[in-house]
N, C-alpha and C. Protein backbone atom coordinates (compact mmCIF):
# COMPACT_ATOMS: atom_id res chain seq x y z
N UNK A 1 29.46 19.20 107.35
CA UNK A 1 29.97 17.97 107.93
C UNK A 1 30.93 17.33 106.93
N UNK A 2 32.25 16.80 107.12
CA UNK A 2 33.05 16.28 106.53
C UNK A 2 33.25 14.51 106.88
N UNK A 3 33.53 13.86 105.73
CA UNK A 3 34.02 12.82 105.49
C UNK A 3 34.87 12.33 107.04
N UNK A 4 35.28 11.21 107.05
CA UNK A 4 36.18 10.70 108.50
C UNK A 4 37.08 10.14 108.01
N UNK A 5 37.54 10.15 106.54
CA UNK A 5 38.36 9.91 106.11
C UNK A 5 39.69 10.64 105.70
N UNK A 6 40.62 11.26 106.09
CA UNK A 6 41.03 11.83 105.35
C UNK A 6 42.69 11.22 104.96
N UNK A 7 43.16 12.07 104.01
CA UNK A 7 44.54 11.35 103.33
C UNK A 7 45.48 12.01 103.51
N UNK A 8 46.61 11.54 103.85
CA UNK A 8 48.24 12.73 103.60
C UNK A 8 48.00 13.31 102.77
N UNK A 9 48.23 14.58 102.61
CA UNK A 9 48.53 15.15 101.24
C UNK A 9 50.35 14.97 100.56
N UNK A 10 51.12 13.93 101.24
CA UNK A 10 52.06 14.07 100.92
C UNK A 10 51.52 12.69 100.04
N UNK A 11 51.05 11.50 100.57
CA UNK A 11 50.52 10.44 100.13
C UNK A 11 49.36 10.65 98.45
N UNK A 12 48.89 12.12 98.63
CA UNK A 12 48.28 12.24 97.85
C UNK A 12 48.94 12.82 96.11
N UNK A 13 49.65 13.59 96.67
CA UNK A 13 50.92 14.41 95.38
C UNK A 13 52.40 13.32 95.42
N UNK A 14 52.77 12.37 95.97
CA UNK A 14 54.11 11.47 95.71
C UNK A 14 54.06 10.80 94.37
N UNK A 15 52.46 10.62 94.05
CA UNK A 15 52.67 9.58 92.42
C UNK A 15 52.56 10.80 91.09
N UNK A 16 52.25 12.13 91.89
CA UNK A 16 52.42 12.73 90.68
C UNK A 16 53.59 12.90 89.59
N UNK A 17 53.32 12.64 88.31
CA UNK A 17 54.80 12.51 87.55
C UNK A 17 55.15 13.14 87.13
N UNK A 18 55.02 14.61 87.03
CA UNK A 18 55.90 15.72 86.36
C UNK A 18 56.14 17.75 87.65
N UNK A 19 56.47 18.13 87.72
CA UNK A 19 56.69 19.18 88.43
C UNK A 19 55.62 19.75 87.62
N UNK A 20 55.37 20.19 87.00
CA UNK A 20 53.90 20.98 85.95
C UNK A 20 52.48 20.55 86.42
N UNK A 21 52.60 18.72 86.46
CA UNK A 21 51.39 18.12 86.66
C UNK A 21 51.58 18.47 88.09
N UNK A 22 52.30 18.70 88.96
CA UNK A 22 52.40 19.18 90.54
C UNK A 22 52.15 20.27 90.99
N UNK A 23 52.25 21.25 90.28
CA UNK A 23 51.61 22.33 90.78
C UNK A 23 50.43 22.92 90.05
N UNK A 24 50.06 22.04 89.06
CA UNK A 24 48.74 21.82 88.50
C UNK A 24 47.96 21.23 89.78
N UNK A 25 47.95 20.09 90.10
CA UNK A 25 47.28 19.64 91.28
C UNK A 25 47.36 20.26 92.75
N UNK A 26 47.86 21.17 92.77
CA UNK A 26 47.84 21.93 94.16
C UNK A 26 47.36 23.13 93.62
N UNK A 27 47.09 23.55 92.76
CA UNK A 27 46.32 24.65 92.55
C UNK A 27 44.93 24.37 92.50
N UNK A 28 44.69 23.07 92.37
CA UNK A 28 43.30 22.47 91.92
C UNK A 28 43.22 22.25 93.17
N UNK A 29 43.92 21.82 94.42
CA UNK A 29 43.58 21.44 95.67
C UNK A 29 42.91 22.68 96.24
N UNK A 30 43.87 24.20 95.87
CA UNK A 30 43.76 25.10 96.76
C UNK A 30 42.25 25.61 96.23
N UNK A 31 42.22 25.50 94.84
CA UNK A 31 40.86 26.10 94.24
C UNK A 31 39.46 25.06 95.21
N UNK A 32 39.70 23.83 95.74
CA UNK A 32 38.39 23.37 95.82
C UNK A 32 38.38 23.62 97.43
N UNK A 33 39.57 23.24 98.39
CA UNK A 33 39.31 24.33 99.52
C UNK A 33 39.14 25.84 99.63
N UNK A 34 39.14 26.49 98.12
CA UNK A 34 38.19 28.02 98.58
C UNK A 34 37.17 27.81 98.42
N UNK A 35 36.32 27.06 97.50
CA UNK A 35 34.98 26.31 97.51
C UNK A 35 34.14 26.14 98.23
N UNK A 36 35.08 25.33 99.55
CA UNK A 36 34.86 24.33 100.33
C UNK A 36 34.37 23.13 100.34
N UNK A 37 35.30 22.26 99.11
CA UNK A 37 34.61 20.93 98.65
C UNK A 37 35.34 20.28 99.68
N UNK A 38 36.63 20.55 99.92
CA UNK A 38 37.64 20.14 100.94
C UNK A 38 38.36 20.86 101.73
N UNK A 39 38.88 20.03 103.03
CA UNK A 39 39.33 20.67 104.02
C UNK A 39 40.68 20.42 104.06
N UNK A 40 41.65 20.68 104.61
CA UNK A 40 43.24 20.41 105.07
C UNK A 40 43.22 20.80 106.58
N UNK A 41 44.21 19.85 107.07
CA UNK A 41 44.58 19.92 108.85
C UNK A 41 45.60 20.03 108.79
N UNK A 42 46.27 20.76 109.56
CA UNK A 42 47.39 20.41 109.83
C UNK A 42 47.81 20.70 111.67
N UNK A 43 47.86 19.38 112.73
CA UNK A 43 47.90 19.41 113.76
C UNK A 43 48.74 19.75 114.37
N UNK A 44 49.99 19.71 113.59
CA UNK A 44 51.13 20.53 114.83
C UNK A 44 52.36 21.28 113.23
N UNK A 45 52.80 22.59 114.30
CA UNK A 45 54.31 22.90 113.19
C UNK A 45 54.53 22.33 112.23
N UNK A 46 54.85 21.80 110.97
CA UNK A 46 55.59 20.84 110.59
C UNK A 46 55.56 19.57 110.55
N UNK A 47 53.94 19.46 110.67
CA UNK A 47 53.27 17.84 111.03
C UNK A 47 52.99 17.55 109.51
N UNK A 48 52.04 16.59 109.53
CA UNK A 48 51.26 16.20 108.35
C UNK A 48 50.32 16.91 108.21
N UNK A 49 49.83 16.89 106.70
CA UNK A 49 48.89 17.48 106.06
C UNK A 49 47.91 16.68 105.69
N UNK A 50 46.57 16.63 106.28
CA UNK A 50 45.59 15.73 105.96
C UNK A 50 44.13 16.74 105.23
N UNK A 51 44.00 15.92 104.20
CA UNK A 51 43.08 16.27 103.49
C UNK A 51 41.58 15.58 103.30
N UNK A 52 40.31 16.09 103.08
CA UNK A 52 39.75 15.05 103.02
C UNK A 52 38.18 15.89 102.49
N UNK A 53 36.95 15.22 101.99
CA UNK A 53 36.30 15.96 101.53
C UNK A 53 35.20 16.08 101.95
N UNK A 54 34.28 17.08 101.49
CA UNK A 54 33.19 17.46 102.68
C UNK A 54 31.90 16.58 102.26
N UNK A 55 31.19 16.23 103.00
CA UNK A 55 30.00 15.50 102.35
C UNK A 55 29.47 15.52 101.22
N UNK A 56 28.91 16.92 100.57
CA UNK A 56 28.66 17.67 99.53
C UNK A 56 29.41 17.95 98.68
N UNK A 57 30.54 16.81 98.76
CA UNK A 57 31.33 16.92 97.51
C UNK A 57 31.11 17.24 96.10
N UNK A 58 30.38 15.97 95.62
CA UNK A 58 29.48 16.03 94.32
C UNK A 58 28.72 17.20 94.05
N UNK A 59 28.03 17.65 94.89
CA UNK A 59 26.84 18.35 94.91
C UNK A 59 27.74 19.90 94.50
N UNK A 60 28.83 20.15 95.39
CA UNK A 60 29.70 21.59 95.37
C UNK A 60 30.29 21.87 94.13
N UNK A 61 30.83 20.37 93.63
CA UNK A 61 31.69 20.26 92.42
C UNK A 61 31.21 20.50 91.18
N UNK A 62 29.98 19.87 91.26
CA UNK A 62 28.30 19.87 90.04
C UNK A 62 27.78 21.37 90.15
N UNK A 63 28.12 22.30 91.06
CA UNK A 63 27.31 23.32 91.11
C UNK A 63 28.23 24.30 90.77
N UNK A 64 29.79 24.04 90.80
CA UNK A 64 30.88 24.91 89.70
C UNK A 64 30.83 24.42 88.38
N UNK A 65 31.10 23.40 88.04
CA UNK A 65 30.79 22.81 86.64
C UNK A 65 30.12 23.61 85.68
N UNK A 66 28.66 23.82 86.50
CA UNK A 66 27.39 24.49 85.84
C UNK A 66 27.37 26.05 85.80
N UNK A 67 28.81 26.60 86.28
CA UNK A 67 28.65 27.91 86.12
C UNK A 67 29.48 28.16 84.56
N UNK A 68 29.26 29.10 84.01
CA UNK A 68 29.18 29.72 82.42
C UNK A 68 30.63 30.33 82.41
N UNK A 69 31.37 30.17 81.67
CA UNK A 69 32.36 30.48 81.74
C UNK A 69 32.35 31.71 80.73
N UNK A 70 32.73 32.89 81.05
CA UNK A 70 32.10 34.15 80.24
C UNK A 70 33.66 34.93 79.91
N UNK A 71 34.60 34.11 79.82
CA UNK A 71 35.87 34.69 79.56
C UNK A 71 36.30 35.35 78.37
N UNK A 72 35.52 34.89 77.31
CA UNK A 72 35.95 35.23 75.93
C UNK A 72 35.93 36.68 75.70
């Protein structure tokens, strides 16, 4: 079940201030909709992009956090 809130995503990336910090934050968008912390709509062609997050936000976000990062 998701939130009833959701936001432009154009409204959401307009105050970002650098092209770096911009596709920093859309990679972080796309990483938490494979998750499924969040969802995106988009209702017609070329419409708006609404974003918004799933109930279990916290709970999804807290339960990547806690995984071990074994990269070294």
């Amino acid at each position: 079940e998701f939130e009833s809130r959701p936001i432009r995503l154009k409204q959401l990336l307009m105050r970002v201030p650098s092209r770096q910090a911009l596709v920093c934050m859309f990679l972080a968008l796309l990483e938490m909709v494979r998750l499924q912390a969040i969802q995106v709509r988009q209702e017609k062609l070329f419409g708006e992009i609404a974003v918004r997050k799933h109930t279990h936000f916290a709970a999804i976000m807290s339960e990547q956090a806690a995984v071990r990062d074994d990269w070294r």
